[in-house]
N, C-alpha and C. Protein backbone atom coordinates (compact mmCIF):
# COMPACT_ATOMS: atom_id res chain seq x y z
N UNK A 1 -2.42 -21.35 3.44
CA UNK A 1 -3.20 -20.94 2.28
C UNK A 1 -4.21 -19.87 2.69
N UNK A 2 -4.29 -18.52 1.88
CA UNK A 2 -5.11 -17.61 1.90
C UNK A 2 -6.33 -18.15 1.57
N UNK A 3 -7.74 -17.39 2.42
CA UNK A 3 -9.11 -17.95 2.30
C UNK A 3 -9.35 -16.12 1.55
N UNK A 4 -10.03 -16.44 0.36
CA UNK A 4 -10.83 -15.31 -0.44
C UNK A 4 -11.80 -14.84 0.32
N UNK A 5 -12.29 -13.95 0.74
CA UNK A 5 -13.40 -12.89 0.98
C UNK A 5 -14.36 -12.89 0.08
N UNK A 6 -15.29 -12.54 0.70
CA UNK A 6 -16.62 -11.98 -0.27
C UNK A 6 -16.67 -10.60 -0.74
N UNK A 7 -15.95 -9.49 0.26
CA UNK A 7 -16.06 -8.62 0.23
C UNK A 7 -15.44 -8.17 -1.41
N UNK A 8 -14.69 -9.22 -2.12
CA UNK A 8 -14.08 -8.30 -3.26
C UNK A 8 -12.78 -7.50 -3.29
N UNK A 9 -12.44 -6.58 -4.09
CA UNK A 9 -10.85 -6.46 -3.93
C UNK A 9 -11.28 -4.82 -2.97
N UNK A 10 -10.42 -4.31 -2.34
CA UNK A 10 -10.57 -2.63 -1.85
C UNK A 10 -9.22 -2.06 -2.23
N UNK A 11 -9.75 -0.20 -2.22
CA UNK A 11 -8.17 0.55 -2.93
C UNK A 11 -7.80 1.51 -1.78
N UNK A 12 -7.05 1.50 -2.22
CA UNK A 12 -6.64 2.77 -0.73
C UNK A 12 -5.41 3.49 -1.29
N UNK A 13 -4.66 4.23 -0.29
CA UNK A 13 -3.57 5.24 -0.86
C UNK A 13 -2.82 5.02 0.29
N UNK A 14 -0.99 4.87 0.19
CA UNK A 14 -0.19 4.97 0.88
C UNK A 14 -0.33 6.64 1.14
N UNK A 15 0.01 6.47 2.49
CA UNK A 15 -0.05 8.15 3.26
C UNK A 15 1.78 8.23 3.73
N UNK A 16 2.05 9.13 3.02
CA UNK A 16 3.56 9.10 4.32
C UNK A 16 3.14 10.59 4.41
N UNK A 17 3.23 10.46 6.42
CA UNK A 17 3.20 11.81 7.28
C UNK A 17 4.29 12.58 7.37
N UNK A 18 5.92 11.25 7.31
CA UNK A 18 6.60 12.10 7.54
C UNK A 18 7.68 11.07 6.36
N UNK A 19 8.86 11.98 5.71
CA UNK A 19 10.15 11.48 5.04
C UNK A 19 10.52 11.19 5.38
N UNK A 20 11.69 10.24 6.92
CA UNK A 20 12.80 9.99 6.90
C UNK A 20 13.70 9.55 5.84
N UNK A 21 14.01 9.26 4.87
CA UNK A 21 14.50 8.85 3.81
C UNK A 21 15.06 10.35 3.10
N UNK A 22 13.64 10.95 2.73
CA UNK A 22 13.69 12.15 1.88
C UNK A 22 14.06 11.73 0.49
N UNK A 23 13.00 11.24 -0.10
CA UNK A 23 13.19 10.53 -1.38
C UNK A 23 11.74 10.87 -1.54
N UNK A 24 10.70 10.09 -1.11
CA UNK A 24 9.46 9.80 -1.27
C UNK A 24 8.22 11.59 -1.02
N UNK A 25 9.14 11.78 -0.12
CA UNK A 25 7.92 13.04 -0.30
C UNK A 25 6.76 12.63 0.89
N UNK A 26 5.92 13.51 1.89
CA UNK A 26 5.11 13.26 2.30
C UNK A 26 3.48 13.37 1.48
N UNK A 27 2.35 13.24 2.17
CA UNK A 27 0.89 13.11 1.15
C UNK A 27 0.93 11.91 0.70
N UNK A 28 0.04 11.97 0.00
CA UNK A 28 -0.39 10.09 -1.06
C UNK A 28 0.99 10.20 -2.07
N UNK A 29 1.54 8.57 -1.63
CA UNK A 29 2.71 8.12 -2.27
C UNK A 29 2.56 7.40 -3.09
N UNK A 30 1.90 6.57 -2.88
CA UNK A 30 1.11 5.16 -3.91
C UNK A 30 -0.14 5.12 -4.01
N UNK A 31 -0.65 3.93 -4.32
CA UNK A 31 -2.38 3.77 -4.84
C UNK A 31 -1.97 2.46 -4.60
N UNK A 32 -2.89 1.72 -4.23
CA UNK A 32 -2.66 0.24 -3.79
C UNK A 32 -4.73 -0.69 -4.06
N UNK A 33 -4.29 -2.22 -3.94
CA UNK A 33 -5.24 -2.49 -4.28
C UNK A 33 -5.13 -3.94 -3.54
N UNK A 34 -6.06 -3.85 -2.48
CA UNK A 34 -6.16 -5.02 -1.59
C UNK A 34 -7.11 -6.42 -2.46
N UNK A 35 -6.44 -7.41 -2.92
CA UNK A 35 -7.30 -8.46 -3.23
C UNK A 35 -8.05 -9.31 -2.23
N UNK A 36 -9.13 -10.19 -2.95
CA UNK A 36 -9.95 -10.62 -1.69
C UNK A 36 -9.46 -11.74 -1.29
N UNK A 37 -7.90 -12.16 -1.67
CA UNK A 37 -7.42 -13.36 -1.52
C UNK A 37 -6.01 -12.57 -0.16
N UNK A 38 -5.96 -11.19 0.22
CA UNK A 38 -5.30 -10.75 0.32
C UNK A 38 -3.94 -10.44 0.67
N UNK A 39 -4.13 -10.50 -0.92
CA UNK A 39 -2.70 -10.14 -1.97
C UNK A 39 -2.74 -8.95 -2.33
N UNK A 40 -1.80 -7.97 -2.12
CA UNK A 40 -1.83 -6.50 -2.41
C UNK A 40 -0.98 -6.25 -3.60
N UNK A 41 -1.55 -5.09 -4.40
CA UNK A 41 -0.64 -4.40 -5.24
C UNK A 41 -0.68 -2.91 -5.02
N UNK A 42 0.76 -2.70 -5.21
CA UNK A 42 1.03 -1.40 -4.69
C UNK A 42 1.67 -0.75 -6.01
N UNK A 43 1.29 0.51 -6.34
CA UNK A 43 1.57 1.41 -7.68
C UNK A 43 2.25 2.69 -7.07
N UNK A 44 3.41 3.13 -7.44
CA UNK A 44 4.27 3.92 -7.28
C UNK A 44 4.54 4.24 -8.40
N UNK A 45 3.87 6.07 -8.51
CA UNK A 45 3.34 6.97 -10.06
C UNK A 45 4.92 7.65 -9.73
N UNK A 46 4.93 8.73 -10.90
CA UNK A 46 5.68 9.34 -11.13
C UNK A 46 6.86 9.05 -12.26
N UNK A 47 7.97 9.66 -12.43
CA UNK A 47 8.66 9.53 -13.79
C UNK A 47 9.36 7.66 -13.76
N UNK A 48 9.36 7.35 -12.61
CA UNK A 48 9.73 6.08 -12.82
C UNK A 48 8.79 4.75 -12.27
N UNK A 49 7.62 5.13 -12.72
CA UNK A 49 6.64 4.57 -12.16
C UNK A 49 6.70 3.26 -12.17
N UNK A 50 6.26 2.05 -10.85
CA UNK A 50 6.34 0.70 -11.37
C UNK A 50 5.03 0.15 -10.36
N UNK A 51 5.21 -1.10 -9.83
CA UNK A 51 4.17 -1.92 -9.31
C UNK A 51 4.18 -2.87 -8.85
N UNK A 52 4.66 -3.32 -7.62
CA UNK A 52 4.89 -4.20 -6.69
C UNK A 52 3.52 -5.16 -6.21
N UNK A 53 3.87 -6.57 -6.17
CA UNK A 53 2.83 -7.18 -5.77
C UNK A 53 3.61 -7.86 -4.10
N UNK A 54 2.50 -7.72 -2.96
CA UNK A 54 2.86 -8.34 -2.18
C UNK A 54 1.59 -9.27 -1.53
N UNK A 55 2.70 -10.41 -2.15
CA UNK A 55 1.57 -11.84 -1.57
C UNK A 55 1.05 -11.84 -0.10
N UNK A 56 2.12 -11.50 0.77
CA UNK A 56 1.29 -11.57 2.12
C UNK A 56 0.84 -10.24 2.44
N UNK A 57 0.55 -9.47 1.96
CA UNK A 57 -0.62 -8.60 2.44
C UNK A 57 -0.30 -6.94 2.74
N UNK A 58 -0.69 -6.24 3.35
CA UNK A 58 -0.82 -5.21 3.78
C UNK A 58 0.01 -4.85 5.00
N UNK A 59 0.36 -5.70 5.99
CA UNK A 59 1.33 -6.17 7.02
C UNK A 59 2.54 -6.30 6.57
N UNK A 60 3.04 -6.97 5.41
CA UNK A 60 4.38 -7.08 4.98
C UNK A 60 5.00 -5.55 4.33
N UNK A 61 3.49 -5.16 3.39
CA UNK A 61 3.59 -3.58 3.02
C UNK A 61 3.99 -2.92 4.07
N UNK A 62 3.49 -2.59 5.23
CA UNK A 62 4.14 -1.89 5.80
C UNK A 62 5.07 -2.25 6.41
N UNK A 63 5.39 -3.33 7.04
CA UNK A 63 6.71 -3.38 7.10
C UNK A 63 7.88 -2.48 6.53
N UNK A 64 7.74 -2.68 5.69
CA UNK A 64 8.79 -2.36 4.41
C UNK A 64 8.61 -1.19 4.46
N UNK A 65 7.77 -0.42 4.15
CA UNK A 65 7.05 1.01 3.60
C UNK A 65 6.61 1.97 4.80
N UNK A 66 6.28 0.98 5.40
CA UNK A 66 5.17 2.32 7.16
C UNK A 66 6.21 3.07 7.34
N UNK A 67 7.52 2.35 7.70
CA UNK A 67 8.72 3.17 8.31
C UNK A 67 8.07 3.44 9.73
N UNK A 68 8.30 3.01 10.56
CA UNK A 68 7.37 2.89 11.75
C UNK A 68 6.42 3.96 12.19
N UNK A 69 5.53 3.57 11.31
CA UNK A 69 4.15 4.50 11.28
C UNK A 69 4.40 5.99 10.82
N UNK A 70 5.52 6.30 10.07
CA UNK A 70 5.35 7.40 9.27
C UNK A 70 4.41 7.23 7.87
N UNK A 71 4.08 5.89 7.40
CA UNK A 71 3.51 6.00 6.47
C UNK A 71 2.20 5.29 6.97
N UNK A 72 0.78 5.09 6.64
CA UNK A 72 -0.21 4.70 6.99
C UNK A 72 -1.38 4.54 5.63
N UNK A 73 -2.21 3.27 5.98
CA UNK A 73 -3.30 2.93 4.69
C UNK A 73 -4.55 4.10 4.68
N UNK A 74 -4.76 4.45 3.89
CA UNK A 74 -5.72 5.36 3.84
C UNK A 74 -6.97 4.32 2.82
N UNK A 75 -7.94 3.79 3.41
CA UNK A 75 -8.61 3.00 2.51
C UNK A 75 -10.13 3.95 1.81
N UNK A 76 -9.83 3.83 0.64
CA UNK A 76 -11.25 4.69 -0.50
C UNK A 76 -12.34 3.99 -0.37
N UNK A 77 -12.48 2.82 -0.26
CA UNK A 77 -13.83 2.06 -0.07
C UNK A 77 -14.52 2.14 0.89
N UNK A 78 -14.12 2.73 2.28
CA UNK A 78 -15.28 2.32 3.20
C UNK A 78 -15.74 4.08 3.82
């Protein structure tokens, strides 16, 4: 079981440096939003825009998404 923070929820922006895929495009890909329970949601704009929630965190996000460190959290709050 996740322990909540005090700190509140934080936002940040998926960064991809580089495409391997060549789908996504490099620069800010998403907009994301760290909860203080942290549980992330991740927003992917554009013509087919949608919104992924990932319960375990920011770690599972990249998993999936870093593409081994081509993509990286860029956090707005601190």
């Amino acid at each position: 079981m996740k322990v909540a923070s005090t700190s509140g929820p934080r936002c940040f922006q998926l960064v991809r440096h580089a495409d391997p895929s060549g789908v996504s495009g490099t620069g800010v890909i998403a907009e994301g939003v760290e909860w203080s329970d942290g549980t992330v949601a991740l927003h992917w704009g554009g013509r087919f825009a949608t919104t992924t929630v990932w319960p375990d965190g920011i770690d599972a996000l990249l998993t999936i998404h870093g593409h081994s460190g081509s993509s990286t959290i860029r956090w707005l709050d601190e």
